[in-house]
C-alpha atoms as a PDB file:
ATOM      1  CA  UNK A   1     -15.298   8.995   7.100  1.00  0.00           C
ATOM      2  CA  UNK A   2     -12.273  11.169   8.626  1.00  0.00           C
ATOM      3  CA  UNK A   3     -10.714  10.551  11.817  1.00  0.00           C
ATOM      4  CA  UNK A   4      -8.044  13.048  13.204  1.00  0.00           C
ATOM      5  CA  UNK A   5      -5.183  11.822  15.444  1.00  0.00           C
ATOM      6  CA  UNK A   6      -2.582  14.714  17.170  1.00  0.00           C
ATOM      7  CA  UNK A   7       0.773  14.327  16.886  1.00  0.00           C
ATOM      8  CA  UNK A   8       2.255  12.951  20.484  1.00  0.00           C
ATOM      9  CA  UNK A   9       5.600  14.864  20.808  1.00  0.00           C
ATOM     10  CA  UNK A  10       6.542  17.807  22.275  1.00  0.00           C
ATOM     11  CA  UNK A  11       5.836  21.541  20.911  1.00  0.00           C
ATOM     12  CA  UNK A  12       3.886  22.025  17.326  1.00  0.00           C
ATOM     13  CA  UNK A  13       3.290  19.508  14.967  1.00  0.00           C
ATOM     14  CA  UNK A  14       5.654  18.532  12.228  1.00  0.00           C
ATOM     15  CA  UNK A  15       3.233  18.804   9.739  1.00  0.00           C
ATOM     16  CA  UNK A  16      -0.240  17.227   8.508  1.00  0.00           C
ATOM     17  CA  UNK A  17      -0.541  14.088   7.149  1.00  0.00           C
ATOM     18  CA  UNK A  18      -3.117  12.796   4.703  1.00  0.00           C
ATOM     19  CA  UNK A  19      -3.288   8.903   5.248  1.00  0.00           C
ATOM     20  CA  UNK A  20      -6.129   7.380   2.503  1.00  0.00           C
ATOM     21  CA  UNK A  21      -7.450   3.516   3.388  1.00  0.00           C
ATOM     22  CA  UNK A  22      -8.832   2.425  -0.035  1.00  0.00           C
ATOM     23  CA  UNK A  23     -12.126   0.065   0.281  1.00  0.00           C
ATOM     24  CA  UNK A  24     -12.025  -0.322   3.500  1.00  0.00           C
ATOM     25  CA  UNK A  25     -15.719  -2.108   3.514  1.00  0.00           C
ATOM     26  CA  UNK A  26     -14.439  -4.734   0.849  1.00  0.00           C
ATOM     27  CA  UNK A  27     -10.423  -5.093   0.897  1.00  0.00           C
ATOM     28  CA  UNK A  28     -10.119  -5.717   4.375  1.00  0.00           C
ATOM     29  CA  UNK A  29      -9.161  -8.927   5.783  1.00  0.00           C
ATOM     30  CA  UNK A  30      -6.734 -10.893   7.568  1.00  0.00           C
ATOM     31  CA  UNK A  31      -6.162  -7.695   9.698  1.00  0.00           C
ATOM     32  CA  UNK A  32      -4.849  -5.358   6.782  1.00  0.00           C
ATOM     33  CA  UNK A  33      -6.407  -2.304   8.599  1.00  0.00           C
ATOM     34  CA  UNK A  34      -3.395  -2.765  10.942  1.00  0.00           C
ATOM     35  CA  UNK A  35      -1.284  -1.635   8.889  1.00  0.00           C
ATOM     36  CA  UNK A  36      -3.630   1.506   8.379  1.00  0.00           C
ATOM     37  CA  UNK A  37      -2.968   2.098  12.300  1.00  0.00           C
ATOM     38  CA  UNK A  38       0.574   1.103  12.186  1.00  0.00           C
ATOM     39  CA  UNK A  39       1.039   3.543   9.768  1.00  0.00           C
ATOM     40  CA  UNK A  40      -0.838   6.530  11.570  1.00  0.00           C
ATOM     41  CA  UNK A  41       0.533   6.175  14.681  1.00  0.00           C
ATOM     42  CA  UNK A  42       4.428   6.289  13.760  1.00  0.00           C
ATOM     43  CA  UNK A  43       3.607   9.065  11.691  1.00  0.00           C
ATOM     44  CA  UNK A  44       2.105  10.706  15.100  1.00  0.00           C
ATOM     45  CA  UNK A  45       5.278   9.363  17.222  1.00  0.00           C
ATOM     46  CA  UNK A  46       7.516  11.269  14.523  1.00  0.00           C
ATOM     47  CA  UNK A  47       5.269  14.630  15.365  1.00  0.00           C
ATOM     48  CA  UNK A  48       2.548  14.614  12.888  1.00  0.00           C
ATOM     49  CA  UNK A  49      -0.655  15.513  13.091  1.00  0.00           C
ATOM     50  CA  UNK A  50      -2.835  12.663  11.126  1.00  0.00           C
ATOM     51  CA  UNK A  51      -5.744  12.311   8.836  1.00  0.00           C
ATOM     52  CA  UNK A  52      -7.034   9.099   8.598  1.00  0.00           C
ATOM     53  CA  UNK A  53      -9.840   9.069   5.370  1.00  0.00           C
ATOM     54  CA  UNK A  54     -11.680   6.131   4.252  1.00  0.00           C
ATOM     55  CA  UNK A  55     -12.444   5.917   0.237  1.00  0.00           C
ATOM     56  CA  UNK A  56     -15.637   3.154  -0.564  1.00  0.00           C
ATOM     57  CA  UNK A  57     -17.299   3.125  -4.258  1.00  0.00           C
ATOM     58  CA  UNK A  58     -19.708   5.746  -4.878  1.00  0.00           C
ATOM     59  CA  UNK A  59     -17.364   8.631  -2.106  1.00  0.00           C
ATOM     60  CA  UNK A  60     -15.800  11.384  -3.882  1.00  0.00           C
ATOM     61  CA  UNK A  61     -12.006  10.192  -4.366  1.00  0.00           C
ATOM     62  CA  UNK A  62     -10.043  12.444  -1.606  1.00  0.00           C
ATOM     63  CA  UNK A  63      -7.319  15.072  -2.974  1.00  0.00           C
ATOM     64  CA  UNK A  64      -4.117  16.241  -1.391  1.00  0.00           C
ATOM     65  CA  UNK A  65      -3.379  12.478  -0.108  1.00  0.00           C
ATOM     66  CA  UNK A  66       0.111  11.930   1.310  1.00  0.00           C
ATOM     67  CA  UNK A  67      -0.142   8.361   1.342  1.00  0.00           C
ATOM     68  CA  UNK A  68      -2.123   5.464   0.325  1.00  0.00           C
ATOM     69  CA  UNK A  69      -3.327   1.687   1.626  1.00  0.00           C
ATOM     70  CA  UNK A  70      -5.340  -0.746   0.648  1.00  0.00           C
ATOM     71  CA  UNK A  71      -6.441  -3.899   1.791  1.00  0.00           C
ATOM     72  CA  UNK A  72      -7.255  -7.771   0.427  1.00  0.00           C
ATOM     73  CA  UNK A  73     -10.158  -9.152  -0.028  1.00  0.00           C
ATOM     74  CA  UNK A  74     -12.000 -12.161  -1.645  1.00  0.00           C
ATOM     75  CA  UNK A  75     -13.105 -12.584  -5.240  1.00  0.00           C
ATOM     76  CA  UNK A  76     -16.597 -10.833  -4.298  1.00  0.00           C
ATOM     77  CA  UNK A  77     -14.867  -8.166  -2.789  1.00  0.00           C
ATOM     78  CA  UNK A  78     -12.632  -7.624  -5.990  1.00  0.00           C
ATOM     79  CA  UNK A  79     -15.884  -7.911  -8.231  1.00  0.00           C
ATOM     80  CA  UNK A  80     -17.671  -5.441  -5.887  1.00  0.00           C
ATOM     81  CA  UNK A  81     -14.942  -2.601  -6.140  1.00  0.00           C
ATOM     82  CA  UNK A  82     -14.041  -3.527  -9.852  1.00  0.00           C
ATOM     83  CA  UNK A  83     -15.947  -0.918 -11.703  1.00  0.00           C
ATOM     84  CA  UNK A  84     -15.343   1.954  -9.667  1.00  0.00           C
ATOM     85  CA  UNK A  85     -11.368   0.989  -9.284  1.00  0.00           C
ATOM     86  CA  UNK A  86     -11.286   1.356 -13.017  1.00  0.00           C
ATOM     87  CA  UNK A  87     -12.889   4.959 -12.688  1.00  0.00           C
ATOM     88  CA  UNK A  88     -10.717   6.147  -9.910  1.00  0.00           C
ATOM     89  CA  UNK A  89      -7.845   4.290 -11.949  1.00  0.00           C
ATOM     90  CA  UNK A  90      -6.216   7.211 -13.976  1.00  0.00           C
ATOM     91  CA  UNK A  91      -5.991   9.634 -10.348  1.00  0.00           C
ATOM     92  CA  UNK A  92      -4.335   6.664  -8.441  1.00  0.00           C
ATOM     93  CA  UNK A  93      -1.851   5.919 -11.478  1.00  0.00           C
ATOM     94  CA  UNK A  94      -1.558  10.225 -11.326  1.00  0.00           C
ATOM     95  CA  UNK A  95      -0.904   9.810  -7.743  1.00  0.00           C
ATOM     96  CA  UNK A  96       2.040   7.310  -8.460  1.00  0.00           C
ATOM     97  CA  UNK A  97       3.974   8.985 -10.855  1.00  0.00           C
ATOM     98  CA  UNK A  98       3.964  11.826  -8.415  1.00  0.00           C
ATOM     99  CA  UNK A  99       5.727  10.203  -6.030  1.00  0.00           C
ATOM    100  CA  UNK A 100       2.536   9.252  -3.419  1.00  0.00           C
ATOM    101  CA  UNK A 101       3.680   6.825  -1.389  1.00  0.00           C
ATOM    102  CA  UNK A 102       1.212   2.994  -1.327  1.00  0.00           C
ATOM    103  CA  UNK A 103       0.841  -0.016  -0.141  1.00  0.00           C
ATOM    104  CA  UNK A 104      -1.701  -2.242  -1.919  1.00  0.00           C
ATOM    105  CA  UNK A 105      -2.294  -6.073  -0.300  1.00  0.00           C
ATOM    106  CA  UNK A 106      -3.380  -9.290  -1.930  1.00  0.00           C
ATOM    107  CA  UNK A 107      -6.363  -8.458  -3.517  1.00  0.00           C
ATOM    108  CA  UNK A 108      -5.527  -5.051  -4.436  1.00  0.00           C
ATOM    109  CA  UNK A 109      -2.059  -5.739  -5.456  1.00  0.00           C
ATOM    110  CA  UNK A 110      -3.279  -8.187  -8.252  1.00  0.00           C
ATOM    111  CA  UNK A 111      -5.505  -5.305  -9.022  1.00  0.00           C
ATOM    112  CA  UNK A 112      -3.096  -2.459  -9.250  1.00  0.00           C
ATOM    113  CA  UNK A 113      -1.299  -4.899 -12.031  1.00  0.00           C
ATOM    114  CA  UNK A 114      -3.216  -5.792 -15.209  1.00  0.00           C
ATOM    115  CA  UNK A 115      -5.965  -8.294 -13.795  1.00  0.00           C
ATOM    116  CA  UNK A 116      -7.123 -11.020 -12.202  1.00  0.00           C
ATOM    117  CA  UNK A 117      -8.248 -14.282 -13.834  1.00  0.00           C
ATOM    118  CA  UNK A 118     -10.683 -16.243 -11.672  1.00  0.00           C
ATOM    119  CA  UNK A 119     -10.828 -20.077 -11.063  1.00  0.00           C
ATOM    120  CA  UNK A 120     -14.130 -19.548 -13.410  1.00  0.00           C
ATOM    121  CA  UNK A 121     -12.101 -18.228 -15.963  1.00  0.00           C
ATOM    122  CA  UNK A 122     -13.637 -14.805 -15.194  1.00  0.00           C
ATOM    123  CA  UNK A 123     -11.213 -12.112 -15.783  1.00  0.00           C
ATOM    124  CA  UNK A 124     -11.384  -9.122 -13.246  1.00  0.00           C
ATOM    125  CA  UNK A 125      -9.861  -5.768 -14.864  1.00  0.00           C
ATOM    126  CA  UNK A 126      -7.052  -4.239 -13.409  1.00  0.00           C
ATOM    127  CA  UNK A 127      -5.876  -0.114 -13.662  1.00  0.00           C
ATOM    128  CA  UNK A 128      -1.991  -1.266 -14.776  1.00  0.00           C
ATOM    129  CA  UNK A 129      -0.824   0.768 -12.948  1.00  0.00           C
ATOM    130  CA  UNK A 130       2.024  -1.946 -12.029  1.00  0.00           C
ATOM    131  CA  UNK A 131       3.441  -4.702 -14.692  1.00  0.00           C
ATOM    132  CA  UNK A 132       1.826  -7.525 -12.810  1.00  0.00           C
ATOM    133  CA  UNK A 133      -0.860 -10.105 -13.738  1.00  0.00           C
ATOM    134  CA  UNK A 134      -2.570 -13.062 -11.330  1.00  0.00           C
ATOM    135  CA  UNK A 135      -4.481 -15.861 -12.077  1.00  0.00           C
ATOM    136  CA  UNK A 136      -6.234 -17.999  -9.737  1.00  0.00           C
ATOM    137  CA  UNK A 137      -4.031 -21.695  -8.767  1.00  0.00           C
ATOM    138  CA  UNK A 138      -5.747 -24.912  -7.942  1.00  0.00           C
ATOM    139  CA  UNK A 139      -4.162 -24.614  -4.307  1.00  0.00           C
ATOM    140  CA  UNK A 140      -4.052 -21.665  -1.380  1.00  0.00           C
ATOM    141  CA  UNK A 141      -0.232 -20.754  -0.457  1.00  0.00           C
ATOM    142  CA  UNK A 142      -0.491 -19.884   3.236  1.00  0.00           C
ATOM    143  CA  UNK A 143       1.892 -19.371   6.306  1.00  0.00           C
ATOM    144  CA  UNK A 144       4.336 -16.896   7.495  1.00  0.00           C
ATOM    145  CA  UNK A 145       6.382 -15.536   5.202  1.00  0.00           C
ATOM    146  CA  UNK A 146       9.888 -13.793   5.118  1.00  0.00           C
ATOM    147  CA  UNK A 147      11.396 -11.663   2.746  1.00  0.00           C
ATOM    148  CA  UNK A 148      14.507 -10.182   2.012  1.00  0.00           C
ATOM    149  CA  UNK A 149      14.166  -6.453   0.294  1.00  0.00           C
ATOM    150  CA  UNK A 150      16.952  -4.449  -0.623  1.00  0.00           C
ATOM    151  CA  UNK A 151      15.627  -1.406   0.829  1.00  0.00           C
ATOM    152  CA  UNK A 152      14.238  -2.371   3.703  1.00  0.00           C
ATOM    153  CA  UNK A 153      16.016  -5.504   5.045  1.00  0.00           C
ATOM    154  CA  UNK A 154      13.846  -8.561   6.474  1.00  0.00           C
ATOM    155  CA  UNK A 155      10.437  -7.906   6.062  1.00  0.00           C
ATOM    156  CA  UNK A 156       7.930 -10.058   7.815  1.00  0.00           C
ATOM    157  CA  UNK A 157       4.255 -11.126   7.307  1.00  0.00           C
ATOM    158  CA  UNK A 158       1.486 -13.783   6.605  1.00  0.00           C
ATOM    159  CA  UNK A 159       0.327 -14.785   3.362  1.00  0.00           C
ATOM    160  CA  UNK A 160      -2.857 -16.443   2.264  1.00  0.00           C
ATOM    161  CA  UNK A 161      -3.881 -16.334  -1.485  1.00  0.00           C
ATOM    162  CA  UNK A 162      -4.650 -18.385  -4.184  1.00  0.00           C
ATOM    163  CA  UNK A 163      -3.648 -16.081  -6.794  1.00  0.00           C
ATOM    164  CA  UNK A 164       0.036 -16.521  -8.671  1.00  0.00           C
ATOM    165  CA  UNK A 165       1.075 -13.339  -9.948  1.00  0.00           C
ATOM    166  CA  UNK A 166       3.928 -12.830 -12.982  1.00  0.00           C
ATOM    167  CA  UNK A 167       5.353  -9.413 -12.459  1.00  0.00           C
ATOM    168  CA  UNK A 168       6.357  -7.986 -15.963  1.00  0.00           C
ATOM    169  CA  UNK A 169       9.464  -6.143 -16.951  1.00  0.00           C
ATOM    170  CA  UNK A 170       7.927  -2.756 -16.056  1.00  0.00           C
ATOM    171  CA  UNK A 171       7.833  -3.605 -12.266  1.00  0.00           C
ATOM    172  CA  UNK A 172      10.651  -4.820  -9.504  1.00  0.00           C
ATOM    173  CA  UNK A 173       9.802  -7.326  -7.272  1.00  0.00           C
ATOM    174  CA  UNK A 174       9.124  -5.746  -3.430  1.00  0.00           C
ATOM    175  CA  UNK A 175      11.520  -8.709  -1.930  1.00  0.00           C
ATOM    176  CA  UNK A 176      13.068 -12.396  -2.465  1.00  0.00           C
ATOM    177  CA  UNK A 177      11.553 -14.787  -0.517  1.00  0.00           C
ATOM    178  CA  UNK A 178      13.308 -16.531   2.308  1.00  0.00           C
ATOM    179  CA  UNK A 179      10.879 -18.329   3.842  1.00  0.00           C
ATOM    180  CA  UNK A 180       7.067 -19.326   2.058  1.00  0.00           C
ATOM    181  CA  UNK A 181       6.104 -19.238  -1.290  1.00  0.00           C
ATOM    182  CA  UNK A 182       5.300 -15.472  -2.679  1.00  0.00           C
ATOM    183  CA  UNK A 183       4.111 -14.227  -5.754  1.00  0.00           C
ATOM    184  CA  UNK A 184       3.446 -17.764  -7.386  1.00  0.00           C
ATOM    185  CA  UNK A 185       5.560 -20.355  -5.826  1.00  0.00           C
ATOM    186  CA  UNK A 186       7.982 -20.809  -8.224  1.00  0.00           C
ATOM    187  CA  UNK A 187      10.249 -17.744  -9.148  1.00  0.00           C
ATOM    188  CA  UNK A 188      11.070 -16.828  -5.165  1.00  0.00           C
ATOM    189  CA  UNK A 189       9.785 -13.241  -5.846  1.00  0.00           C
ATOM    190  CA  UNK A 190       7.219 -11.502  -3.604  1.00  0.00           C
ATOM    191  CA  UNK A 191       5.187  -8.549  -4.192  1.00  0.00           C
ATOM    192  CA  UNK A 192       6.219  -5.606  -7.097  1.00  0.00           C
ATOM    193  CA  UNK A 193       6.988  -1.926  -6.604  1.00  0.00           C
ATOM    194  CA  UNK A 194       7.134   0.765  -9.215  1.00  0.00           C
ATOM    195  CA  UNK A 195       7.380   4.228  -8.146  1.00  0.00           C
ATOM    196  CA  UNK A 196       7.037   4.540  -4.537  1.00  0.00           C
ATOM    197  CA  UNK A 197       4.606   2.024  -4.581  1.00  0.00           C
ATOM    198  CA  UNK A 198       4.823  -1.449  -3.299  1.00  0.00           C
ATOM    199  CA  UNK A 199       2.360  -4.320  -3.807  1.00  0.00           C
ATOM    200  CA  UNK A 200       2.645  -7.637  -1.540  1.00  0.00           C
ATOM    201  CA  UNK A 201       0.748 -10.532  -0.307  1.00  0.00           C
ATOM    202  CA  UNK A 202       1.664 -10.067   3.027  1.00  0.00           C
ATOM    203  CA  UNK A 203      -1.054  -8.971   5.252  1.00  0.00           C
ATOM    204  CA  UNK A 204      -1.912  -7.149   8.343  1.00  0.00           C
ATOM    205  CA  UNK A 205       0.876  -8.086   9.999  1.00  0.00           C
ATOM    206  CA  UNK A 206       3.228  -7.049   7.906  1.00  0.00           C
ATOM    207  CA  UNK A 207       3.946  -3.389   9.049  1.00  0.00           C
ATOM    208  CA  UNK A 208       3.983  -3.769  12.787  1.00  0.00           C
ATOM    209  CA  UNK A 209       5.968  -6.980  12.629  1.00  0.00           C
ATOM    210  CA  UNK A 210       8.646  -4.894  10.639  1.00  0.00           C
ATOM    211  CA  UNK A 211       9.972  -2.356  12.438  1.00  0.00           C
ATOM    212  CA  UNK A 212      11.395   0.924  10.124  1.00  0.00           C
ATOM    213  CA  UNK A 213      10.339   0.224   6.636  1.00  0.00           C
ATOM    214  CA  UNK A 214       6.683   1.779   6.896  1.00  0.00           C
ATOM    215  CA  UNK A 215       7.607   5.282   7.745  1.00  0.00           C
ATOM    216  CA  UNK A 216      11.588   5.406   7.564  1.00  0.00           C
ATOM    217  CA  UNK A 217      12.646   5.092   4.019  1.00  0.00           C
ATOM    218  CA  UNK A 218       9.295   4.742   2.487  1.00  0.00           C
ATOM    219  CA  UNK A 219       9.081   8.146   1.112  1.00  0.00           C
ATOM    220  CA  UNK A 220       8.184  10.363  -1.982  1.00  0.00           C
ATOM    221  CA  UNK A 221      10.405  12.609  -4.324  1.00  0.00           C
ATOM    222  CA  UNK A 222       9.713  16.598  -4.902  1.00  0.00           C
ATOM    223  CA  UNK A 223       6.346  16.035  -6.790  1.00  0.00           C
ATOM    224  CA  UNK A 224       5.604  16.702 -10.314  1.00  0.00           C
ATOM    225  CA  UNK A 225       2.291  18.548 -12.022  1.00  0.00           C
ATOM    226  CA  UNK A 226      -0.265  16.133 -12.201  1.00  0.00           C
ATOM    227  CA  UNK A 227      -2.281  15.455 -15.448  1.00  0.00           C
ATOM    228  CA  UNK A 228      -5.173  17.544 -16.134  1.00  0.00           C
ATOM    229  CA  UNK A 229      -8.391  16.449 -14.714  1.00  0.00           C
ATOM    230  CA  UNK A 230      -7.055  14.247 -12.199  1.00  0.00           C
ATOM    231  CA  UNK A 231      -7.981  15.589  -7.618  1.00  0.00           C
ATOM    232  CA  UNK A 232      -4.836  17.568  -6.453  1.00  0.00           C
ATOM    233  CA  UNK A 233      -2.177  16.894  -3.928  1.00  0.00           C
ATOM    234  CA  UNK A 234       0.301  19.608  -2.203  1.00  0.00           C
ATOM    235  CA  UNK A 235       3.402  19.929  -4.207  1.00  0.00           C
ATOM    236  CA  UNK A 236       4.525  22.418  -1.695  1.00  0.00           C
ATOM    237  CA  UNK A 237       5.927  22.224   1.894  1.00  0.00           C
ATOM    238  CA  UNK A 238       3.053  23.926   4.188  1.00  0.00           C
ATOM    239  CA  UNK A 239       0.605  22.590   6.768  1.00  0.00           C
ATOM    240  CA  UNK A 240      -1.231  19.795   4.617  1.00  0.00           C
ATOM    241  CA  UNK A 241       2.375  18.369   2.997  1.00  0.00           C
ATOM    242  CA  UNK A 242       4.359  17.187   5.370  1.00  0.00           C
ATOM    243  CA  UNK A 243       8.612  17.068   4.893  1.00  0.00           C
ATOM    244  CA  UNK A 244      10.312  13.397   4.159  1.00  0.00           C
ATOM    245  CA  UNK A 245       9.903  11.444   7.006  1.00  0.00           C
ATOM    246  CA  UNK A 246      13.609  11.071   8.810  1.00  0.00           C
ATOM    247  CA  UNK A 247      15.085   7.580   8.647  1.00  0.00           C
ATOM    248  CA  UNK A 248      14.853   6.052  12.295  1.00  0.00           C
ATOM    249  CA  UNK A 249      17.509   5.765  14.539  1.00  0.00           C
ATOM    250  CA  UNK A 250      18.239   4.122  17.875  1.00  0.00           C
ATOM    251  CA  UNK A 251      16.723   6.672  19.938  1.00  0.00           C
ATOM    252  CA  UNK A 252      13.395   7.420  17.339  1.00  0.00           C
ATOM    253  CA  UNK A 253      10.253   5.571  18.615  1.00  0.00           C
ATOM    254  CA  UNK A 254       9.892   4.741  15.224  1.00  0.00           C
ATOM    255  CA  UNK A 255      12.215   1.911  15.304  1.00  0.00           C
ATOM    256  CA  UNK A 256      10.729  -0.109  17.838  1.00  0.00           C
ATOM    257  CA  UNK A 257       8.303  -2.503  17.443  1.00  0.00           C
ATOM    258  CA  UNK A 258       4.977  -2.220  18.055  1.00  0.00           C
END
């Protein structure tokens, strides 16, 4: 599915923006499509001109994708999309390295890292593509939650997961918890990030309830080929790669909060 949204400023579009939602149909609770929208429309208040595609096992991965989100979702939901994450696996971990910016929550994020290990000892596969690993806890860690990040300042959201992730030395964690409990509880880290990519157990409300990271310095370096094989992206500045999105500033829509 592709939905098209026009950029809402004045004169010609900016550019063309490829936003991807990954398993929508099973990593989608606790409102994590809002950040989808979030996402979409600040890119439209900053004068782009959107395309909003949906990726569900068994569609043809997209190419040329500017930036990536995906959602949480129970243990089913990780067992349904399991196979077919390890497939797509070696484009997303492509996409990375190039610089495409994502945001993967709760259930994705433990499977972007090495796996999941259920409360029945079953161990869901992950594509590695960040140093992480989960396993399930005998207790759910829920509330509101608030980070401090380093690039982004106080980040806000709500958390609700089982799972206690160890991020390895390969990945940085996304913040330092201030308030809640995190990645595990223990080690007051939250979420991991390696490349421009940040994983977090902070859910739908985590990108309109904080105000410039999504779309101000969330952004990807000149890309870099590819590896054989793997669907294409622009690598140069034209109508379907849009420039570095500006940080906000007082007078940019962007910073206020939606």
């Amino acid at each position: 599915m592709t939905v098209r949204y026009e950029h809402t400023t004045d004169g010609p579009a900016r550019g063309h923006l490829r936003l991807l939602q990954l398993y929508p149909r099973d990593m989608n609770i606790y409102g994590d499509w809002g950040n989808t929208l979030v996402l979409a429309r600040r890119a439209q208040w900053q004068g782009y001109d959107v395309e909003l595609l949906s990726y569900d096992p068994g569609d043809e991965l997209p190419g040329d994708v500017d930036v990536l989100v995906g959602g949480g979702g129970q243990d089913s939901g990780q067992d349904r999309i399991k196979e077919d994450l390890v497939k797509v696996g070696p484009a997303l971990k492509a996409w990375a390295a190039d610089g495409v910016p994502m945001l993967a929550i709760c259930g994705l994020y433990q499977l972007f890292g090495h796996g999941f290990t259920t409360a029945k000892g079953q161990e869901i596969p992950g594509i590695s593509l960040m140093d992480a690993h989960t396993v399930a806890g005998d207790t759910r860690l829920i509330g509101n939650i608030t980070l401090d990040t380093e690039n982004f300042g106080a980040v806000v959201g709500y958390e609700n997961h089982s799972g206690l992730t160890t991020l390895g030395p390969g990945a940085s964690p996304f913040g330092t918890v201030r308030v809640g409990d995190g990645n595990n509880g223990k080690d007051s880290t939250e979420g991991g990030r390696v490349h421009h990519v940040i994983g977090t157990y902070l859910h739908g409300s985590c990108c309109p309830r904080t105000r410039p990271w999504p779309t101000g310095c969330w952004r990807a370096p000149p890309s870099t080929p590819a590896p054989p094989g793997s669907p294409s992206r622009s690598t140069t500045p034209g109508p379907s790669a849009p420039a570095p999105w500006p940080c906000p500033g007082p007078a940019d829509p962007c910073s206020t909060e939606v």
